[in-house]
N, C-alpha and C. Protein backbone atom coordinates (compact mmCIF):
# COMPACT_ATOMS: atom_id res chain seq x y z
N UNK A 1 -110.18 -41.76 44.00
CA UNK A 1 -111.11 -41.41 45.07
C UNK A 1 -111.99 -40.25 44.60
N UNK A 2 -113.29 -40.34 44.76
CA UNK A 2 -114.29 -39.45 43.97
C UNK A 2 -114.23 -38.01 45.01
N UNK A 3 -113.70 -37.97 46.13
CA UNK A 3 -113.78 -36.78 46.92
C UNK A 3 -112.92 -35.82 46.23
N UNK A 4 -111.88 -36.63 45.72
CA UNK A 4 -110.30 -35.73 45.56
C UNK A 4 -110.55 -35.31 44.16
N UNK A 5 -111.03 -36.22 43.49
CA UNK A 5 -111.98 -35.94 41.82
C UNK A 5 -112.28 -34.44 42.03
N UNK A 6 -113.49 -34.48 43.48
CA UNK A 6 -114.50 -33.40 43.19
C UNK A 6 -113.60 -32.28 43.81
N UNK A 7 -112.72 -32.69 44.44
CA UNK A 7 -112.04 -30.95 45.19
C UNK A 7 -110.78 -30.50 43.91
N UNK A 8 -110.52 -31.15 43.01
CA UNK A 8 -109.61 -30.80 42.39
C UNK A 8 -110.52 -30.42 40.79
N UNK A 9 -111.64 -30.78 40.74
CA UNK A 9 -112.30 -29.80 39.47
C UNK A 9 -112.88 -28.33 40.32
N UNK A 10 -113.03 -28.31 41.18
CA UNK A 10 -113.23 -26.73 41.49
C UNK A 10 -112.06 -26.19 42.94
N UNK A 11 -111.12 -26.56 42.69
CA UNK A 11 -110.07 -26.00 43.34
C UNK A 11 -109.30 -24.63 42.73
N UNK A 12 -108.72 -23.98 42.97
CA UNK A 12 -108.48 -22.83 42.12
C UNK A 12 -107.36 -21.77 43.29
N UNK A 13 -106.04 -21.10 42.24
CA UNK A 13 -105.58 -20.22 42.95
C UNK A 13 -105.99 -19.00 43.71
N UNK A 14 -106.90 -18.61 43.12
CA UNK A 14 -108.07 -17.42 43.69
C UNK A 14 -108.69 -18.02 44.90
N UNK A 15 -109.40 -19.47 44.72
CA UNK A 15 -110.25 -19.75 45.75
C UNK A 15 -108.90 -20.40 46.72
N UNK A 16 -108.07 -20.34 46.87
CA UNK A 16 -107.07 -21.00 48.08
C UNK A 16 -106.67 -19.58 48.66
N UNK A 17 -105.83 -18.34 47.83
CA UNK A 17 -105.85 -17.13 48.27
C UNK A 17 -106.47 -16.64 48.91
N UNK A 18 -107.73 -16.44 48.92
CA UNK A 18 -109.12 -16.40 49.82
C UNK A 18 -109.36 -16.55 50.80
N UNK A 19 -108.89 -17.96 51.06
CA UNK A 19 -109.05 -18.97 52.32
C UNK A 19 -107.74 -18.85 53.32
N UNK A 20 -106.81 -18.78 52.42
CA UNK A 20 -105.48 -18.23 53.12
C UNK A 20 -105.73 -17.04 53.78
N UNK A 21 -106.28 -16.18 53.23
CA UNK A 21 -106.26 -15.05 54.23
C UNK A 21 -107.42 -14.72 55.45
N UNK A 22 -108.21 -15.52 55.27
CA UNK A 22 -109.19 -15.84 56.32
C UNK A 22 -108.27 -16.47 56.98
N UNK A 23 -108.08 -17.32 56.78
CA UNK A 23 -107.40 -18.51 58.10
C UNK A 23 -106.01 -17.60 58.73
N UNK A 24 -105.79 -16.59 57.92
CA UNK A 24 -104.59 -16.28 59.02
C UNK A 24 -104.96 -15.27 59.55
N UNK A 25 -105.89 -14.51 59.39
CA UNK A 25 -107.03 -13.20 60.24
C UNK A 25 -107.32 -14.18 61.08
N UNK A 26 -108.16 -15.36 61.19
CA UNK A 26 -108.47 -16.01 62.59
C UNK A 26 -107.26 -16.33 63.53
N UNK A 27 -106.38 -16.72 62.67
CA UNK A 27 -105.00 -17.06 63.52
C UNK A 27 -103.82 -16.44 64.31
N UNK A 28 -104.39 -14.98 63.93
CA UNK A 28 -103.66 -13.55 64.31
C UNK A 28 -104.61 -12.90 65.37
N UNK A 29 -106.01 -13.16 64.85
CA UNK A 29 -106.59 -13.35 66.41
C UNK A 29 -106.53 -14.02 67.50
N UNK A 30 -106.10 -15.37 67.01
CA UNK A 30 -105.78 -15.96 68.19
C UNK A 30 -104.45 -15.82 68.96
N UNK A 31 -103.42 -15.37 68.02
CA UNK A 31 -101.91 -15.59 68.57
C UNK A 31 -101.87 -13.43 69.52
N UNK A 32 -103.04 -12.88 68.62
CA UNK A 32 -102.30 -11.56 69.25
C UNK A 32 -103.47 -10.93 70.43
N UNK A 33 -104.56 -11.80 69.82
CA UNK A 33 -105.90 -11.27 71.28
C UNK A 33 -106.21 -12.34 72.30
N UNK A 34 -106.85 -13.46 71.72
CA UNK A 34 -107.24 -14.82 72.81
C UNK A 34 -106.16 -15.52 73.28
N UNK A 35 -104.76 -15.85 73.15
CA UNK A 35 -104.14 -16.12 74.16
C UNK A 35 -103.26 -15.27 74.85
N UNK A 36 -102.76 -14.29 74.47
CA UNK A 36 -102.55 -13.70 75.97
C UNK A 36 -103.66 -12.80 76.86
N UNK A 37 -105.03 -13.02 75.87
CA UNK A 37 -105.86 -12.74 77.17
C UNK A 37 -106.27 -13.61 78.34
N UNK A 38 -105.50 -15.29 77.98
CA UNK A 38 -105.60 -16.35 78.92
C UNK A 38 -104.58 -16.16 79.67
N UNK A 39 -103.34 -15.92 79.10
CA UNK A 39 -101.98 -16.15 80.02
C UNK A 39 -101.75 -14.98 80.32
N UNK A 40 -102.20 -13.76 80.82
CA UNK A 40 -102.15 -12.51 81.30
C UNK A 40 -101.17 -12.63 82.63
N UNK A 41 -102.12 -13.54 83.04
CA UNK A 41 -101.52 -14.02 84.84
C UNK A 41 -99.97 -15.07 84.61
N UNK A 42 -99.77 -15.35 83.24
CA UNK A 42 -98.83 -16.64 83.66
C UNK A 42 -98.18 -16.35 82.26
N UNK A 43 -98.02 -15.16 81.98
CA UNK A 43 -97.05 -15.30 80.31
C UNK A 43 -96.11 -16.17 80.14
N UNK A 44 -95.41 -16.47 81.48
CA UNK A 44 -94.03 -17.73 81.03
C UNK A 44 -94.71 -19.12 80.65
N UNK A 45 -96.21 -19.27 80.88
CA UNK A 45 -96.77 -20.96 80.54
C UNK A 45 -97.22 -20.79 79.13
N UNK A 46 -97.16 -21.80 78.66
CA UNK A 46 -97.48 -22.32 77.27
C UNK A 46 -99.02 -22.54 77.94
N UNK A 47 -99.69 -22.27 77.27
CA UNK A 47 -101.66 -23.02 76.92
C UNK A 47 -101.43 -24.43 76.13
N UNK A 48 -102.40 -25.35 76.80
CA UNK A 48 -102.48 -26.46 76.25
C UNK A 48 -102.21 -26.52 74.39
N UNK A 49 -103.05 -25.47 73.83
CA UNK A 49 -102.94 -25.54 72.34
C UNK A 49 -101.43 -25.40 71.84
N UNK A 50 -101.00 -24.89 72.88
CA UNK A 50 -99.34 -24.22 72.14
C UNK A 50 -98.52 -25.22 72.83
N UNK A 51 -98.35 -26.27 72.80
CA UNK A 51 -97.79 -26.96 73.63
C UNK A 51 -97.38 -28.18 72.94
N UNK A 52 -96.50 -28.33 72.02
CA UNK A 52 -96.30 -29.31 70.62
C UNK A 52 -96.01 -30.40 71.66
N UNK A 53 -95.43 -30.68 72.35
CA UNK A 53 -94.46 -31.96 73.02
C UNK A 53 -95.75 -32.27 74.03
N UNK A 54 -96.82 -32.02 74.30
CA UNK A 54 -97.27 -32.46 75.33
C UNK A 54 -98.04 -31.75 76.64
N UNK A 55 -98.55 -32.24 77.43
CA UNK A 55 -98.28 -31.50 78.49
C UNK A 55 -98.89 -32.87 80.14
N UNK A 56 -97.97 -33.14 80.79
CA UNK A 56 -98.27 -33.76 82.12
C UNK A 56 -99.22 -33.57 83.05
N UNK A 57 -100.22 -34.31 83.77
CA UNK A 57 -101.71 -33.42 84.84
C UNK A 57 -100.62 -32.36 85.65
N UNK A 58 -99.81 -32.95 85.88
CA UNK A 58 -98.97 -31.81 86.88
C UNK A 58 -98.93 -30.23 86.30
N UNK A 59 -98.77 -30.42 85.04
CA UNK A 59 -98.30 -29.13 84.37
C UNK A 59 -99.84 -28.56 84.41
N UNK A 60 -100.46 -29.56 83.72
CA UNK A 60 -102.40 -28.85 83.31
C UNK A 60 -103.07 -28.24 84.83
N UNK A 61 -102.02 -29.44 85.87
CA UNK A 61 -103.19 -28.13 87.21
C UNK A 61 -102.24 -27.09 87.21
N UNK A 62 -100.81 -27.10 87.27
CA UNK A 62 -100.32 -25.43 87.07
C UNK A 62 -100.49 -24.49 86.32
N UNK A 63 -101.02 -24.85 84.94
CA UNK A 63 -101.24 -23.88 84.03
C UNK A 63 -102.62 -23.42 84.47
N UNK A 64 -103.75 -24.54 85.18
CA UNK A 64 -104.96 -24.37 85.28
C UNK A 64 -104.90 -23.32 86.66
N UNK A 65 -103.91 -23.50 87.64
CA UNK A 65 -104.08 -22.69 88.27
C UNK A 65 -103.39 -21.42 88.52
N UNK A 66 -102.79 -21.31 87.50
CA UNK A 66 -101.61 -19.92 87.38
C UNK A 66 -102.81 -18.96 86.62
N UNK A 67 -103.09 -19.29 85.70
CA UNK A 67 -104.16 -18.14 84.93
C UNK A 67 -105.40 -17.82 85.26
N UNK A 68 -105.73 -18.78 87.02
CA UNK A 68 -106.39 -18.02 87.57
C UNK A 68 -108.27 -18.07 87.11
N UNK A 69 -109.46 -17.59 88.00
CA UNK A 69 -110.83 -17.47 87.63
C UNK A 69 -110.74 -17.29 86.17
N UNK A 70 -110.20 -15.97 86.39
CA UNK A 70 -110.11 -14.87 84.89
C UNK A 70 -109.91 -15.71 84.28
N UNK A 71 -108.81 -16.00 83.68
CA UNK A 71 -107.59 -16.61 82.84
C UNK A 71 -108.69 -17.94 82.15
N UNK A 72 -108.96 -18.86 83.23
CA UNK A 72 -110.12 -20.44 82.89
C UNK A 72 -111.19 -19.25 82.39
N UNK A 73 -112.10 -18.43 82.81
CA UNK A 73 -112.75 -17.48 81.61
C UNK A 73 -112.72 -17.65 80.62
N UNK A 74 -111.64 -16.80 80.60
CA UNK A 74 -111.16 -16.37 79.33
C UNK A 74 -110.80 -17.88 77.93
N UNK A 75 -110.20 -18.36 78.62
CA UNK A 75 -109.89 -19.55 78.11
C UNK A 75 -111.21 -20.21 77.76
N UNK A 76 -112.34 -20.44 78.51
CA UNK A 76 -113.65 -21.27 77.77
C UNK A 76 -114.39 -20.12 76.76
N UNK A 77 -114.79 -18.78 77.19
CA UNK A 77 -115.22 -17.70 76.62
C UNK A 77 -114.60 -17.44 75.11
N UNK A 78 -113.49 -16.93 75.38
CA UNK A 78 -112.51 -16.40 74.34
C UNK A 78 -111.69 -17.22 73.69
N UNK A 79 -111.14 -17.76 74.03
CA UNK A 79 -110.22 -18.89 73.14
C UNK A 79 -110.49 -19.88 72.66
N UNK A 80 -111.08 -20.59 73.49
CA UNK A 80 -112.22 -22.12 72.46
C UNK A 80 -113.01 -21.74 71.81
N UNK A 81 -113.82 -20.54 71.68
CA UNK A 81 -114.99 -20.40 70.50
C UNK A 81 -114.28 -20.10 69.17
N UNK A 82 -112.97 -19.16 69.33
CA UNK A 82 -112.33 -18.80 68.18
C UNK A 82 -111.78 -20.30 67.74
N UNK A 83 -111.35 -20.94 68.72
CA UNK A 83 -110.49 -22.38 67.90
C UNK A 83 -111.55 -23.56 67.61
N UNK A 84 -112.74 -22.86 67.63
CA UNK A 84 -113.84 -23.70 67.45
C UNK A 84 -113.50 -23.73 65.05
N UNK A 85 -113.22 -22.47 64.96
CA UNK A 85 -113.46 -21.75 64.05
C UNK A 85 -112.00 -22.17 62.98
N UNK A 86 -111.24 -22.17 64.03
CA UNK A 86 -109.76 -22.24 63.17
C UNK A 86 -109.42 -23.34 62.51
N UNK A 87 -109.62 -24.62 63.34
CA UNK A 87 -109.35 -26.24 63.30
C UNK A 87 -109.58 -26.25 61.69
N UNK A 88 -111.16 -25.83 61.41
CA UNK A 88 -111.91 -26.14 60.11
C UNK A 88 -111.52 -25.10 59.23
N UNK A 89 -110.90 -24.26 59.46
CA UNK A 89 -110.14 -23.32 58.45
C UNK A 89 -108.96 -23.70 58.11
N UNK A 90 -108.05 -24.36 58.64
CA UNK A 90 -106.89 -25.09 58.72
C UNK A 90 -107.11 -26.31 57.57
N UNK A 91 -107.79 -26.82 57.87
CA UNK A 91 -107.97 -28.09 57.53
C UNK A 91 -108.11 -28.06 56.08
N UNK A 92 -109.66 -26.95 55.94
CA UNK A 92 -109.90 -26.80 54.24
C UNK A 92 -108.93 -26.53 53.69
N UNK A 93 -108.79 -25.07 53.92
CA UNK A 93 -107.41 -24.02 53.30
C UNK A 93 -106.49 -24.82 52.67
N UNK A 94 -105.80 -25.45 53.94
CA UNK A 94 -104.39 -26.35 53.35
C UNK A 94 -105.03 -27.95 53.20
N UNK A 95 -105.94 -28.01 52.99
CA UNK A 95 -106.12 -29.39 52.26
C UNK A 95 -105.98 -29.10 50.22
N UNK A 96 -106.54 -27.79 50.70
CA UNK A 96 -106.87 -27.11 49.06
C UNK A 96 -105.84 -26.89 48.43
N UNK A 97 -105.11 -26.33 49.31
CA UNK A 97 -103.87 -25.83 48.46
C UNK A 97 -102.96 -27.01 48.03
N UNK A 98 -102.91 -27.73 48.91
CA UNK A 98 -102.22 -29.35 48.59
C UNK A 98 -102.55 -29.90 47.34
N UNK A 99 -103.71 -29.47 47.28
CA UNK A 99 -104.49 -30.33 46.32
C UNK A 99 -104.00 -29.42 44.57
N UNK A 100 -103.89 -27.85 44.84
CA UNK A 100 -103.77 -26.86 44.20
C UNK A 100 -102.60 -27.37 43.60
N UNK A 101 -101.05 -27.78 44.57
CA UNK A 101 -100.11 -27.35 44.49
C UNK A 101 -99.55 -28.71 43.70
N UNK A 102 -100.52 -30.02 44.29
CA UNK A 102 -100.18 -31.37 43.54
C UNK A 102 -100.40 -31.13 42.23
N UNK A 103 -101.67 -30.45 42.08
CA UNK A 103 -102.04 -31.16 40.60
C UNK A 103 -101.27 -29.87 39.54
N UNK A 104 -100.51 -28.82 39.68
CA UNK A 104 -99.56 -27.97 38.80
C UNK A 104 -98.65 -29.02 38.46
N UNK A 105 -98.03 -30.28 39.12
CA UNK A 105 -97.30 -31.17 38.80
C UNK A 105 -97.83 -32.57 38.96
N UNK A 106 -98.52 -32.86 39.17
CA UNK A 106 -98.90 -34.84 39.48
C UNK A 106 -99.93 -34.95 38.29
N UNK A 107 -100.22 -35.69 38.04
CA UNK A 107 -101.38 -36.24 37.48
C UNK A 107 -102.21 -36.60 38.34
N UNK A 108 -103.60 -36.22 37.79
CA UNK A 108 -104.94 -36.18 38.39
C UNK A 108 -105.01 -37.57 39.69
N UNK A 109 -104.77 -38.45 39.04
CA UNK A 109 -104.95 -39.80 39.59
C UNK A 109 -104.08 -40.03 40.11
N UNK A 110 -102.79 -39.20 40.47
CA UNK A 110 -101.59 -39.78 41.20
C UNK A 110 -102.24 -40.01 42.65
N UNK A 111 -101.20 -41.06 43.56
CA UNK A 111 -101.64 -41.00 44.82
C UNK A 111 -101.19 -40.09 45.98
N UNK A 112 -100.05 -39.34 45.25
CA UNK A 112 -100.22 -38.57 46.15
C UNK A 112 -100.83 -37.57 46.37
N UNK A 113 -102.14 -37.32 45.99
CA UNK A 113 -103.50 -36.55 46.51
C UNK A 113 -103.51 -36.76 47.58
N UNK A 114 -103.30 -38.32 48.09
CA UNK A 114 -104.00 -38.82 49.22
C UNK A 114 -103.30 -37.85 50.65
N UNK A 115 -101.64 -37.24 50.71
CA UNK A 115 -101.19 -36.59 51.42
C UNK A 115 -101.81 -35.24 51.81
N UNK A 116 -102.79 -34.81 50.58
CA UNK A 116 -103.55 -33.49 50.57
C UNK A 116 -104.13 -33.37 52.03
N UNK A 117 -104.97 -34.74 52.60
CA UNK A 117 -105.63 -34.64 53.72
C UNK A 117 -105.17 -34.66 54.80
N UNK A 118 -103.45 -34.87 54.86
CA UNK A 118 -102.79 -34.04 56.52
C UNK A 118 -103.35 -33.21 57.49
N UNK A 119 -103.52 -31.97 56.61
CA UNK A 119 -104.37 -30.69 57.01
C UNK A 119 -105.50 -31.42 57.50
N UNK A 120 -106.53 -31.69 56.85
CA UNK A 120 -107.66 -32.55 57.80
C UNK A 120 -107.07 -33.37 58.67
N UNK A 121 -106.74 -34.05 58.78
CA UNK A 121 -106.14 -34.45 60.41
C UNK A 121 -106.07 -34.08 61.18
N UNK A 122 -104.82 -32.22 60.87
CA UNK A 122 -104.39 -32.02 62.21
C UNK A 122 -105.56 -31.14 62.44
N UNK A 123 -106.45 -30.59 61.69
CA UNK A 123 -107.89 -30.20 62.33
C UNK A 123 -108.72 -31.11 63.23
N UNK A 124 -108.74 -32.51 62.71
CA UNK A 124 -109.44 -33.12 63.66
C UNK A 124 -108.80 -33.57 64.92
N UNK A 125 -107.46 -33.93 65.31
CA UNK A 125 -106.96 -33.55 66.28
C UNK A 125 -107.10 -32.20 67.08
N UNK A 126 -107.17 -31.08 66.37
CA UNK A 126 -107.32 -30.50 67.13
C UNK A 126 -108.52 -29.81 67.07
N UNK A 127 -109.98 -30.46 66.98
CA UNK A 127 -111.32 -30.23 67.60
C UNK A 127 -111.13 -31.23 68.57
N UNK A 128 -110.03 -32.42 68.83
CA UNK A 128 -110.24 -33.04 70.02
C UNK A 128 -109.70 -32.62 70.81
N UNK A 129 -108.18 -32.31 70.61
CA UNK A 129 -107.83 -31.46 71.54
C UNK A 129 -108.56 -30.71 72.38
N UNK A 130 -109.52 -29.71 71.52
CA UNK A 130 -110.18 -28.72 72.29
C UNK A 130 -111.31 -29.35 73.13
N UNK A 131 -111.90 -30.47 72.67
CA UNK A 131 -112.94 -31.38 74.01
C UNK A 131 -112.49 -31.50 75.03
N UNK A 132 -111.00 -32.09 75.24
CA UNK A 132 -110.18 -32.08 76.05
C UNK A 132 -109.98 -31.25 77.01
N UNK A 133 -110.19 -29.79 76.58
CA UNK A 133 -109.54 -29.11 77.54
C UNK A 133 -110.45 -28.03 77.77
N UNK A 134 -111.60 -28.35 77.49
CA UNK A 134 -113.05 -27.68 77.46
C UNK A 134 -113.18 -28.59 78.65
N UNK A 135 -113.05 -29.94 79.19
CA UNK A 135 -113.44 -31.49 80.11
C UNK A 135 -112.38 -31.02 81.19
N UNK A 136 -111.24 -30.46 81.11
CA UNK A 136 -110.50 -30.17 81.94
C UNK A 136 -111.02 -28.54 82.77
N UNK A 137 -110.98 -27.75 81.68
CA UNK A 137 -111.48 -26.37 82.51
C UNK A 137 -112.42 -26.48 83.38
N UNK A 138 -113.84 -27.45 82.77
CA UNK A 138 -115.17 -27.44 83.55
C UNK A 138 -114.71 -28.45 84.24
N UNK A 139 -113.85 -29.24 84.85
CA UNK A 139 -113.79 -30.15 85.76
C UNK A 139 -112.79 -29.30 86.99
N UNK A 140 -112.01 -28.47 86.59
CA UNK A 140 -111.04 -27.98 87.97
C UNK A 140 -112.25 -27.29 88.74
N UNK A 141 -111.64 -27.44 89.82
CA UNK A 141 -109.60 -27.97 90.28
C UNK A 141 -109.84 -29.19 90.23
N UNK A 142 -110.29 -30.30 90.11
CA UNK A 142 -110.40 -31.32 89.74
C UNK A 142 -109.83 -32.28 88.39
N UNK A 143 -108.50 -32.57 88.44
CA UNK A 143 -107.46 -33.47 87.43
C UNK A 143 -108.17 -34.32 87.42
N UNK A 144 -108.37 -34.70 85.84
CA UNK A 144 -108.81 -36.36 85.52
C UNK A 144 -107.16 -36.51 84.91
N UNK A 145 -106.32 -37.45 85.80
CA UNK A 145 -104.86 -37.75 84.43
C UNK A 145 -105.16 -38.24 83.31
N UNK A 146 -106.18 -39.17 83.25
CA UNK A 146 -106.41 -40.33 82.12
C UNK A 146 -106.88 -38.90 80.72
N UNK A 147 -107.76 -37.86 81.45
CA UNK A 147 -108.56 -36.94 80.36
C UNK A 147 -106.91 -36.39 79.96
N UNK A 148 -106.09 -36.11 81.39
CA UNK A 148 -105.04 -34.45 80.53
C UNK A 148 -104.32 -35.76 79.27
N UNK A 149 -104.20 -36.75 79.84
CA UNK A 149 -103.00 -37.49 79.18
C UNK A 149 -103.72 -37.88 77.15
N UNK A 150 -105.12 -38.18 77.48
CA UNK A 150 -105.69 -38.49 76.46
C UNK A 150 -105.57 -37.11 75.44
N UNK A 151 -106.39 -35.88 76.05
CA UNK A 151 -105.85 -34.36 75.11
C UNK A 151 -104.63 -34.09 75.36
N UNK A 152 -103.34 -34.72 75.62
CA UNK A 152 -102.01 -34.45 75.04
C UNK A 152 -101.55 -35.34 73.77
N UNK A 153 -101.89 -36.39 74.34
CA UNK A 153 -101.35 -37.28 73.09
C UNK A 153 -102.14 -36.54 71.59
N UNK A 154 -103.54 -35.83 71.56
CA UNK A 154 -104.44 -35.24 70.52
C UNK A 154 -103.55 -34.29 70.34
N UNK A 155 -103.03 -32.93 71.78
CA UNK A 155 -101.99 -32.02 71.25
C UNK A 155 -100.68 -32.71 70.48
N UNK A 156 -100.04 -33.26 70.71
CA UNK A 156 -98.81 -34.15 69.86
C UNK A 156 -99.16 -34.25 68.83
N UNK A 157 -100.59 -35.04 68.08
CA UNK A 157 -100.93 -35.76 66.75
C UNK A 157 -101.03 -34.52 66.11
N UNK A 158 -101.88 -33.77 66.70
CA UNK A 158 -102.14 -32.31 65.66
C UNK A 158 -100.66 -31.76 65.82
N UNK A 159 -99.69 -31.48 65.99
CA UNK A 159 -98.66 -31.00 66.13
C UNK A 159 -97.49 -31.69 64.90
N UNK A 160 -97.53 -33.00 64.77
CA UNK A 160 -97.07 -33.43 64.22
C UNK A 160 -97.41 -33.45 62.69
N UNK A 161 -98.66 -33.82 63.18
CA UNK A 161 -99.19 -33.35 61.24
C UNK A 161 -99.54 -32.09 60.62
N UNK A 162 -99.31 -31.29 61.68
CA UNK A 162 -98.98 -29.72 61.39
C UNK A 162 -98.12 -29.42 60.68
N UNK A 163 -96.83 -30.61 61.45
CA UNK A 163 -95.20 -30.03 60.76
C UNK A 163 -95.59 -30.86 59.57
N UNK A 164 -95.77 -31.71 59.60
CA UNK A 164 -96.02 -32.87 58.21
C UNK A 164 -96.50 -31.96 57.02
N UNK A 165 -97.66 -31.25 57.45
CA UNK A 165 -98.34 -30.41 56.21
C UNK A 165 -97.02 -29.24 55.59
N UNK A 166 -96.55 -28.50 56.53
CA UNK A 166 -95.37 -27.63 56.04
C UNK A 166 -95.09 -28.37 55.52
N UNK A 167 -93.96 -29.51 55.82
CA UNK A 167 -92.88 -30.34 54.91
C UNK A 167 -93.45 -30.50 53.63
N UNK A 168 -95.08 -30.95 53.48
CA UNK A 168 -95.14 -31.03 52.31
C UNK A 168 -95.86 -29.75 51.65
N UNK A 169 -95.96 -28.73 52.51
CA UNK A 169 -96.41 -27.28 51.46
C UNK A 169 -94.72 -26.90 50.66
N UNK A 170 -93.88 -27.12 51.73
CA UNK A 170 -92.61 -26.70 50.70
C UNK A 170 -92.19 -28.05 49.70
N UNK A 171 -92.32 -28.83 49.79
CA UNK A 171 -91.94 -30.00 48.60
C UNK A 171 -93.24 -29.38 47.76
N UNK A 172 -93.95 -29.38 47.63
CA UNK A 172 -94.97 -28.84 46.61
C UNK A 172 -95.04 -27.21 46.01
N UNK A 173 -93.94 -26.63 46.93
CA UNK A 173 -93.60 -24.93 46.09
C UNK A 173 -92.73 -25.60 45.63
N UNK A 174 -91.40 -25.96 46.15
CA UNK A 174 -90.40 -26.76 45.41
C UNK A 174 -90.64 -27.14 43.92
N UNK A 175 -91.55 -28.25 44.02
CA UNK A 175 -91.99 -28.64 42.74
C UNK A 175 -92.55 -27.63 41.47
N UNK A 176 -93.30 -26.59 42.20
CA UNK A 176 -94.06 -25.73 41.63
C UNK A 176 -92.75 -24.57 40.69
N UNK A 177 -91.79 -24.37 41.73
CA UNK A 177 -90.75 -23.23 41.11
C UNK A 177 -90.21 -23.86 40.19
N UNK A 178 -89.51 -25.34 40.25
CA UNK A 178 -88.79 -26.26 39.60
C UNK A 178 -89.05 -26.66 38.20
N UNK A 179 -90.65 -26.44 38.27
CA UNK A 179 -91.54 -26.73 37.12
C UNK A 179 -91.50 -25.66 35.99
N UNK A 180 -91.70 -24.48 36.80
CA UNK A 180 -91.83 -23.50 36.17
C UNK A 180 -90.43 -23.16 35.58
N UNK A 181 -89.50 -23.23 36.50
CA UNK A 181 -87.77 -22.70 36.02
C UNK A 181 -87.66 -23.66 34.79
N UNK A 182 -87.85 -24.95 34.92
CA UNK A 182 -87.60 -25.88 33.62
C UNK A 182 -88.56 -26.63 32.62
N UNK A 183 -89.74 -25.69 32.95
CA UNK A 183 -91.06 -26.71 32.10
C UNK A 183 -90.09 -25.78 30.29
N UNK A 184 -90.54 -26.62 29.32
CA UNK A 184 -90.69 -26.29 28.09
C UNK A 184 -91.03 -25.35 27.65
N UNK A 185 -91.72 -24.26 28.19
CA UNK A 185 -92.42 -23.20 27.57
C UNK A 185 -91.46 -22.09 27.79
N UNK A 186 -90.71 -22.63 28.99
CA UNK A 186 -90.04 -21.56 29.59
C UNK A 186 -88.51 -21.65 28.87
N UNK A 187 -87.98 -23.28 28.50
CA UNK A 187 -87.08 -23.26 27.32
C UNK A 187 -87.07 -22.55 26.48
N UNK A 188 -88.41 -22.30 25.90
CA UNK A 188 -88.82 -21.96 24.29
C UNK A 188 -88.65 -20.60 24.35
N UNK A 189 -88.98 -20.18 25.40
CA UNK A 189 -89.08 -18.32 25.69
C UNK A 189 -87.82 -18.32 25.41
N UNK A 190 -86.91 -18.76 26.11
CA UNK A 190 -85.43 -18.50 26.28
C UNK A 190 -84.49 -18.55 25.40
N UNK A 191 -85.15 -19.66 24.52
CA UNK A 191 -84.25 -20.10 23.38
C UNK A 191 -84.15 -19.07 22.06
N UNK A 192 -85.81 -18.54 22.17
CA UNK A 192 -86.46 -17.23 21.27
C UNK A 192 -85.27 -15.90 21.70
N UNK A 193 -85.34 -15.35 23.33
CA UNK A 193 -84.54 -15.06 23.29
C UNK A 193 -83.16 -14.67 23.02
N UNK A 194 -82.66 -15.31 22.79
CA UNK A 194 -81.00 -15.64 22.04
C UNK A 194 -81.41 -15.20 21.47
């Protein structure tokens, strides 16, 4: 695939480091300023985004109406513009590093590149997610079920290929330490040693 060609001749540990630390400055904004400036009024509710399993219209008008004028504010103002920002930081970052972490061990042409693009997934799940619940805020008090039920099943997919991407960021350090503990070079050091 000529995409994975072109992200893996200018992929680089420097340029993933980089991106790593952007994406978790946006993500520390979001976990320590924009959502509990939504759930101020309702700290015991989960926000649609944080909500891996789901969430029922029943639950979306309680959450919609526990956090209150403010809270729906805050939530279209403050929290969707930042996760406007994150989805696509997510996505690159750890598409890159996948890509980083395959090719220290796979060959260029292996297929499993193709797993690199998890991370893009659960980004695009969750720019839908966020349509979702951008369609829900500007519609209360007014429940569409068909809308909450459609941006849950989007919260689930991004959730799932969230965990998917971990599983395979650690099979790919795995590989990476494994490589290094027993590649040849590292024999040869050792053997010099003695």
């Amino acid at each position: 695939m000529q995409l994975i060609k072109n992200l893996q001749k200018y992929v680089s540990g420097r340029l993933v480091l980089v991106l790593f630390i952007l994406t978790m400055i946006v993500y520390m904004l979001i976990l320590l300023y924009s959502i509990p400036a939504v759930v101020v009024q309702a700290p015991e509710m989960r926000l649609f985004d944080m909500s891996p399993t789901g969430y029922s219209p029943e639950y979306a008008e309680s959450l919609l109406t526990a956090i209150g004028p403010g809270g729906r504010e805050m939530y279209l103002t403050r929290q969707l513009p930042i996760d406007l920002i994150y989805p696509g930081l997510f996505a690159v970052t750890y598409t890159l590093m996948l890509i980083w972490l395959f090719g220290k061990r796979f060959d260029a042409k292996s297929k499993i590149f193709l797993l690199a693009f998890v991370p893009s997934a659960a980004g695009l799940f969750d720019y839908l997610e966020n349509i979702g619940i951008v369609l829900m805020l500007k519609s209360f008090p007014k429940i569409n079920p068909m809308l909450v039920h459609v941006s849950s099943i989007f919260s689930i997919l991004k959730s799932v290929l969230t965990i998917s991407f971990y599983v395979l960021l650690c099979y790919g350090l795995i590989l990476l330490f494994v490589r290094r503990k027993h590649s040849p070079e590292t024999n040869k050091i050792n053997a010099a040693d003695r």
